[in-house]
PDB file of N, CA and C in Angstrom:
ATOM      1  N   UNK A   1     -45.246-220.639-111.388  1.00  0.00           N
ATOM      2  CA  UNK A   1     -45.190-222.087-111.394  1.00  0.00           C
ATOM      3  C   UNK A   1     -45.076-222.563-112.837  1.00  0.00           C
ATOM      4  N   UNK A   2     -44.217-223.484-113.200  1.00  0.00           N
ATOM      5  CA  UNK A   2     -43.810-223.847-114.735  1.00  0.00           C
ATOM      6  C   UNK A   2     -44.534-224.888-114.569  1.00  0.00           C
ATOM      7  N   UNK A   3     -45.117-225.594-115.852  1.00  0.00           N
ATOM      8  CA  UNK A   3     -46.228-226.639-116.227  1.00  0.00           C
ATOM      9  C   UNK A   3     -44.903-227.700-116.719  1.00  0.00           C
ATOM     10  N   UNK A   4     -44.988-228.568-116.573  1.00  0.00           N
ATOM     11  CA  UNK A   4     -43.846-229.655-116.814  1.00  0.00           C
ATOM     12  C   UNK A   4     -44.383-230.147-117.794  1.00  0.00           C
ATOM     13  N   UNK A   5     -43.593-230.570-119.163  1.00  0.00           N
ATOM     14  CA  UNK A   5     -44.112-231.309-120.348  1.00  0.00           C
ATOM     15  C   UNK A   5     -43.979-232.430-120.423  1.00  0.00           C
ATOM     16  N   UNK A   6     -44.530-233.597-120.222  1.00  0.00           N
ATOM     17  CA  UNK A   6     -43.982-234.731-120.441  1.00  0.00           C
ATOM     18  C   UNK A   6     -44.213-235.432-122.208  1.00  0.00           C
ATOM     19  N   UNK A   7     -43.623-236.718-121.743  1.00  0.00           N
ATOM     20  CA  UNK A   7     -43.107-237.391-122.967  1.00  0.00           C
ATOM     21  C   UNK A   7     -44.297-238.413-122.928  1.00  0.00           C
ATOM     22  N   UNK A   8     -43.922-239.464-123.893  1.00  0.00           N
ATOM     23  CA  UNK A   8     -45.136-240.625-123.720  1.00  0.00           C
ATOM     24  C   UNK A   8     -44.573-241.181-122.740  1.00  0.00           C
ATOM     25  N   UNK A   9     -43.088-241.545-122.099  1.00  0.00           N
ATOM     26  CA  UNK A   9     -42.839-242.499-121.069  1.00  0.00           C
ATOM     27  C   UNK A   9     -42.966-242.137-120.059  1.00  0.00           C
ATOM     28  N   UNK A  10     -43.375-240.561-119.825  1.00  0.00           N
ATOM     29  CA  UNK A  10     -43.848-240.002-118.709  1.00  0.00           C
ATOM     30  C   UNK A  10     -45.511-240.020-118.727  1.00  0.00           C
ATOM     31  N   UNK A  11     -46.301-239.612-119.548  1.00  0.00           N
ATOM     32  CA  UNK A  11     -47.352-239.553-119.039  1.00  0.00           C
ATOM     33  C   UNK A  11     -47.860-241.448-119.114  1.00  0.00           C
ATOM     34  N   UNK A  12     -47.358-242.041-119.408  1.00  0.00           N
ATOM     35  CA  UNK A  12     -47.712-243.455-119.329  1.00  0.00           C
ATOM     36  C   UNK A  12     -47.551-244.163-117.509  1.00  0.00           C
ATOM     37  N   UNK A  13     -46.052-243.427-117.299  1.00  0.00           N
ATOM     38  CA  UNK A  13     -45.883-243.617-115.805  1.00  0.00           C
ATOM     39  C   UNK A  13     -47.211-242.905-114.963  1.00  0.00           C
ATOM     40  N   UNK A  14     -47.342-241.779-114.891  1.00  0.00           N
ATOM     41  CA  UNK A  14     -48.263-241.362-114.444  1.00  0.00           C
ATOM     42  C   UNK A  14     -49.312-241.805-114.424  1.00  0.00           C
ATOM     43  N   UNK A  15     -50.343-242.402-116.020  1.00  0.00           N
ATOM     44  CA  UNK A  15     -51.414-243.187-115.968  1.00  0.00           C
ATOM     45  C   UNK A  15     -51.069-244.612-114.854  1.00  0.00           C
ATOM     46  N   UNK A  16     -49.545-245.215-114.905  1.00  0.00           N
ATOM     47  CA  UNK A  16     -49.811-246.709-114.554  1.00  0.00           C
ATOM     48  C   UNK A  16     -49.866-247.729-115.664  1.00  0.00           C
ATOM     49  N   UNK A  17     -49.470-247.179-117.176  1.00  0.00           N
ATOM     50  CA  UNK A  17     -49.569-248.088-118.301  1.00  0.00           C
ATOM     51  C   UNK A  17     -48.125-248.220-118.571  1.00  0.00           C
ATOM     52  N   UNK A  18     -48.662-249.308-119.337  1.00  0.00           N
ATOM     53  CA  UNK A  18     -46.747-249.312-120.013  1.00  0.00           C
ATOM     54  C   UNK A  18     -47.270-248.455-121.283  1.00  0.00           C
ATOM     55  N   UNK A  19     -45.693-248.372-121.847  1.00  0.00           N
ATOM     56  CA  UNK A  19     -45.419-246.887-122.753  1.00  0.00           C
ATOM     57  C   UNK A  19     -46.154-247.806-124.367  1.00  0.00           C
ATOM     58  N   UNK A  20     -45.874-249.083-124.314  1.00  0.00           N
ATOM     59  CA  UNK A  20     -46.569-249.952-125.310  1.00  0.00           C
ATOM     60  C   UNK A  20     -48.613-249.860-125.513  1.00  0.00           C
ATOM     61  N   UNK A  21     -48.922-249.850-124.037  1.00  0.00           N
ATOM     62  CA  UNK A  21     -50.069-249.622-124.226  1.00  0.00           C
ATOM     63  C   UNK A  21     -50.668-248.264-124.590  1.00  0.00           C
ATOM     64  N   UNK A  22     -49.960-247.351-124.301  1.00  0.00           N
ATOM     65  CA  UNK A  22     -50.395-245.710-124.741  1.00  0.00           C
ATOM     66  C   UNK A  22     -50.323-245.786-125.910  1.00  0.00           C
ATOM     67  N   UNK A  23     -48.729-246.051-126.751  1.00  0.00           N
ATOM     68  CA  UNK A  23     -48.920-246.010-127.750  1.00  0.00           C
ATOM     69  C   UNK A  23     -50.228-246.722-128.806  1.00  0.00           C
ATOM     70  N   UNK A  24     -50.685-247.796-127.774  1.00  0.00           N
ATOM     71  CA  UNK A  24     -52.055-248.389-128.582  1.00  0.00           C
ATOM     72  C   UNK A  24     -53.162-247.241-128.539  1.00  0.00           C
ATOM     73  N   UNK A  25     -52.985-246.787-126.892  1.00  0.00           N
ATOM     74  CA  UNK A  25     -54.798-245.936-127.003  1.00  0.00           C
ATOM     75  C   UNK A  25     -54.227-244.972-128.002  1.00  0.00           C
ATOM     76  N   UNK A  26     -53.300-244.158-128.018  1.00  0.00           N
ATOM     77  CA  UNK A  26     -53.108-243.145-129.357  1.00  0.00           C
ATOM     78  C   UNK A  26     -53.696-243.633-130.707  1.00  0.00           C
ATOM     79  N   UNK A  27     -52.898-244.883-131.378  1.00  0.00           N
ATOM     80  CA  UNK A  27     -53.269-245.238-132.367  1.00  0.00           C
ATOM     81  C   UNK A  27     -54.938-245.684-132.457  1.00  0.00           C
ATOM     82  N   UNK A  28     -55.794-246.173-131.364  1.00  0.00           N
ATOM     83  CA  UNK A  28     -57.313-246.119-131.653  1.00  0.00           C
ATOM     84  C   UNK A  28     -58.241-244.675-131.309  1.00  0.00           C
ATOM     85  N   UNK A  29     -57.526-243.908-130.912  1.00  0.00           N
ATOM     86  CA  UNK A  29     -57.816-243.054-130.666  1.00  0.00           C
ATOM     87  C   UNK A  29     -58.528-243.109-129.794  1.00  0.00           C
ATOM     88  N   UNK A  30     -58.132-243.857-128.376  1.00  0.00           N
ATOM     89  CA  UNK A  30     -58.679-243.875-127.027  1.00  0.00           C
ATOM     90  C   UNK A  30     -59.078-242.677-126.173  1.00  0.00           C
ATOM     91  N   UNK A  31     -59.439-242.150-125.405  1.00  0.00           N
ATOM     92  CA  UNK A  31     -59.854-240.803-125.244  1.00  0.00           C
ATOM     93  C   UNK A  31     -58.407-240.500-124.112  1.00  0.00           C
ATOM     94  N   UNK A  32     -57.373-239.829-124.377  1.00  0.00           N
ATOM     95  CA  UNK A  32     -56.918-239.484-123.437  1.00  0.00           C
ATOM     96  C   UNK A  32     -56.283-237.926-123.324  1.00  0.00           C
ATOM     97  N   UNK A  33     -55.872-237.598-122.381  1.00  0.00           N
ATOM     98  CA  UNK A  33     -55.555-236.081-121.867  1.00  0.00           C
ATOM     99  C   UNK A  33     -54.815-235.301-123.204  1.00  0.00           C
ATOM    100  N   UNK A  34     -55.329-234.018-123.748  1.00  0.00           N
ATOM    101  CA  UNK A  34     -55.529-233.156-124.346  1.00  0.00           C
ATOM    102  C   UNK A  34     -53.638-233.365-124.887  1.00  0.00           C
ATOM    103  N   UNK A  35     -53.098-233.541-125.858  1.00  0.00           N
ATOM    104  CA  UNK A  35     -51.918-233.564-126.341  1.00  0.00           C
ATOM    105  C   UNK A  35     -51.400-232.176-127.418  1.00  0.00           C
ATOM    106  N   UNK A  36     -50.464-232.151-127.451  1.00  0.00           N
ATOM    107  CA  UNK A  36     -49.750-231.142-128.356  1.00  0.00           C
ATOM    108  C   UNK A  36     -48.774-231.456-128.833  1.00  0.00           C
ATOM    109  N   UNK A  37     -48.202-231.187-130.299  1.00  0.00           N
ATOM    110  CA  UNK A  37     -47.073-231.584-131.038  1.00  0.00           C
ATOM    111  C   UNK A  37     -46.186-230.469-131.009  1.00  0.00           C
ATOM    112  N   UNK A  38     -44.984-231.091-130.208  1.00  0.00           N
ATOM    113  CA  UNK A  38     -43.624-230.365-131.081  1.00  0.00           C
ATOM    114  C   UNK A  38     -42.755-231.234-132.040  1.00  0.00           C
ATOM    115  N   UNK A  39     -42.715-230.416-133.247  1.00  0.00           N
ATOM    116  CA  UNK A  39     -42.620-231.367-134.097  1.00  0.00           C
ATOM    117  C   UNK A  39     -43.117-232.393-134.764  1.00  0.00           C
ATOM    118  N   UNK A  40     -42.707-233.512-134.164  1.00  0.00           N
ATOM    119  CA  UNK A  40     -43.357-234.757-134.875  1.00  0.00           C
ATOM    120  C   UNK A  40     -43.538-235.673-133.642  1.00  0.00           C
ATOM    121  N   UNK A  41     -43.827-235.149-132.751  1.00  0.00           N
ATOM    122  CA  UNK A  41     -43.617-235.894-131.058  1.00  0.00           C
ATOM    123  C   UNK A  41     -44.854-235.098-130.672  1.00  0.00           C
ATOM    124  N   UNK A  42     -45.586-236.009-129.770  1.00  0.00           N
ATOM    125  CA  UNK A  42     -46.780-235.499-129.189  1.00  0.00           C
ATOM    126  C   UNK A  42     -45.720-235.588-127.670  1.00  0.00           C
ATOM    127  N   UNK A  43     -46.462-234.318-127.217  1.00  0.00           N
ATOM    128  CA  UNK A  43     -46.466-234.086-125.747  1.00  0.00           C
ATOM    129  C   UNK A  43     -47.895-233.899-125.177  1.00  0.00           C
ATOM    130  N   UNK A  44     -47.439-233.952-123.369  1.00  0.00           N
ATOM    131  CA  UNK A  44     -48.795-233.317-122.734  1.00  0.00           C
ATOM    132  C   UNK A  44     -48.474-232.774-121.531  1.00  0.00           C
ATOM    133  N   UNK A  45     -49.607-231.572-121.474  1.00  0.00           N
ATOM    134  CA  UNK A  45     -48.397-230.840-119.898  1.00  0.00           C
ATOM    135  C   UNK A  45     -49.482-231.311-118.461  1.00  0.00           C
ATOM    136  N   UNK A  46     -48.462-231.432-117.634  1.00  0.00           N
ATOM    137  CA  UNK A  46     -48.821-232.023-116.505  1.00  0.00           C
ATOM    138  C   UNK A  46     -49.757-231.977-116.258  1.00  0.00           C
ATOM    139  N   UNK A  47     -50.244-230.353-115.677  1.00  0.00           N
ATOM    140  CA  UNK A  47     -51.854-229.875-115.128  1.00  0.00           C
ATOM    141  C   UNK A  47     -52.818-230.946-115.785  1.00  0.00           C
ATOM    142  N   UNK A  48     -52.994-230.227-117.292  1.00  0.00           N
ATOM    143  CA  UNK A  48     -53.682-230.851-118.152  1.00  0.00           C
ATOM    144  C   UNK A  48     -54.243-232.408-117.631  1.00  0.00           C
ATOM    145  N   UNK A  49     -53.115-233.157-118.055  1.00  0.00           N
ATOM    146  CA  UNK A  49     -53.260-234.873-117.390  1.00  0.00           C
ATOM    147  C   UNK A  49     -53.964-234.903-116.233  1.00  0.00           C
ATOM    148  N   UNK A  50     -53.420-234.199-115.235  1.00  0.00           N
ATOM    149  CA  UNK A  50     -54.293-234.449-113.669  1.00  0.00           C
ATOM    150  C   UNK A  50     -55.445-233.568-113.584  1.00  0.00           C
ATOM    151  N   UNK A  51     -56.038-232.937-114.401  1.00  0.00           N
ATOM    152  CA  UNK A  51     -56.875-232.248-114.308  1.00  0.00           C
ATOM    153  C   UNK A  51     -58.312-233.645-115.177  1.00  0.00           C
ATOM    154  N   UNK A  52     -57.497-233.868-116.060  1.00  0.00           N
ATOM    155  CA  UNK A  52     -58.292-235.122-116.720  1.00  0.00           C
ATOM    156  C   UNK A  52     -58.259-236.120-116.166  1.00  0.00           C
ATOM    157  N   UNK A  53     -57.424-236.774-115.033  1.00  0.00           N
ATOM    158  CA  UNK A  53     -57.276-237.615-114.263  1.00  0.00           C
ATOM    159  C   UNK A  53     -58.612-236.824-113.048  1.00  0.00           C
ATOM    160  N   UNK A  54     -58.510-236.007-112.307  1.00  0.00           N
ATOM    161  CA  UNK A  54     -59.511-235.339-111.550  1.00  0.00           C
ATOM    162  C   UNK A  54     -60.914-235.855-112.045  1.00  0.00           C
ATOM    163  N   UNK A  55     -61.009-235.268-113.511  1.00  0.00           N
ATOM    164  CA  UNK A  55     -62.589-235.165-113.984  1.00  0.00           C
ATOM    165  C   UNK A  55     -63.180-236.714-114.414  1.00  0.00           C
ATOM    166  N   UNK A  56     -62.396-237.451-115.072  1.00  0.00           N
ATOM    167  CA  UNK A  56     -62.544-239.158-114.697  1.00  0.00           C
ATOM    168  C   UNK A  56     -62.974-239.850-113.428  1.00  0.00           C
ATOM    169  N   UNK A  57     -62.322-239.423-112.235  1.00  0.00           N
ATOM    170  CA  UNK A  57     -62.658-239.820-111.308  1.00  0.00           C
ATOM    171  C   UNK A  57     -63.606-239.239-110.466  1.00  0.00           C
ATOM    172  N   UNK A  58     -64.209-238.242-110.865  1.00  0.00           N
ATOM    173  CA  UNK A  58     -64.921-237.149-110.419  1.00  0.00           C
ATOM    174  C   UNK A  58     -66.317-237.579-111.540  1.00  0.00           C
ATOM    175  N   UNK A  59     -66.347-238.237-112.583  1.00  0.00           N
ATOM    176  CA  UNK A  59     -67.370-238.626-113.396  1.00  0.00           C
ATOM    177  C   UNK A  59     -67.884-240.059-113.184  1.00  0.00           C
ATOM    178  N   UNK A  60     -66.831-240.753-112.933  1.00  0.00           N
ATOM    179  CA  UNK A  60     -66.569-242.424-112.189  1.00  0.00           C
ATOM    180  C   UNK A  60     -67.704-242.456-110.760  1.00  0.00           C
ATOM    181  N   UNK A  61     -66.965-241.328-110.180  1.00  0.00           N
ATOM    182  CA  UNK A  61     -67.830-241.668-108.710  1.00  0.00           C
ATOM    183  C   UNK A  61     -69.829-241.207-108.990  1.00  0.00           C
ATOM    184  N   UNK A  62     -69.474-240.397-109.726  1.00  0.00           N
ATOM    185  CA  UNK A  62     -71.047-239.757-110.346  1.00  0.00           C
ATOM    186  C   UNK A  62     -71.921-240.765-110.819  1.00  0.00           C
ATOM    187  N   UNK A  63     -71.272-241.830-111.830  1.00  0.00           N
ATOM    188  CA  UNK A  63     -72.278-242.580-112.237  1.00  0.00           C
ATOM    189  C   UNK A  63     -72.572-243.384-111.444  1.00  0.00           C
ATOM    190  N   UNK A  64     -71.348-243.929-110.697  1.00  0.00           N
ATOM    191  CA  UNK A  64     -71.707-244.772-109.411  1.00  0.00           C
ATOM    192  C   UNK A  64     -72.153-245.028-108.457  1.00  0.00           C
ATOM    193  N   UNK A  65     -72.586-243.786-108.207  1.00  0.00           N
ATOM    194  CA  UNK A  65     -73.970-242.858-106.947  1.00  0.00           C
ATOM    195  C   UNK A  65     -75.238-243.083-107.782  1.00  0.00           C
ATOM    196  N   UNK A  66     -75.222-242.749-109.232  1.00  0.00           N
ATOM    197  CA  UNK A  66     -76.536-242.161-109.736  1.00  0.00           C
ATOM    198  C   UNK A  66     -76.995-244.018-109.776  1.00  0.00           C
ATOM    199  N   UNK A  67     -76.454-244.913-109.665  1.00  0.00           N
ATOM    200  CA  UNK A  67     -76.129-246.568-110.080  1.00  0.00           C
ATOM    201  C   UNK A  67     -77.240-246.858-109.145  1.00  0.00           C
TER     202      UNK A  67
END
């Protein structure tokens, strides 16, 4: 199974943001899914993202029980 790399206009689709707002959480250094540079371009591979998408929502529902 190949891990698909996306771009910022892909993993932005995926979050549900526009590609304007990623580029903000990058620049504050918002906490998001584990990135890698080729070159001078950040990427991020799929798993990764939904695996951090998983553990968000899997931490979300936790505090919201413990609430």
């Amino acid at each position: 199974m190949s891990d698909r790399i996306l771009n910022p206009a892909q993993l932005a689709e995926i979050l549900n943001i526009k590609t304007s707002t990623l580029y903000s959480h990058l620049s504050r250094r918002t906490p998001l899914p584990k990135s890698f540079r080729v070159g001078s371009q950040t990427r991020w591979r799929e798993s990764v993202v939904w695996r951090w998408i998983e553990k968000r929502e899997k931490d979300r529902k936790q505090r919201n029980f413990e609430n």
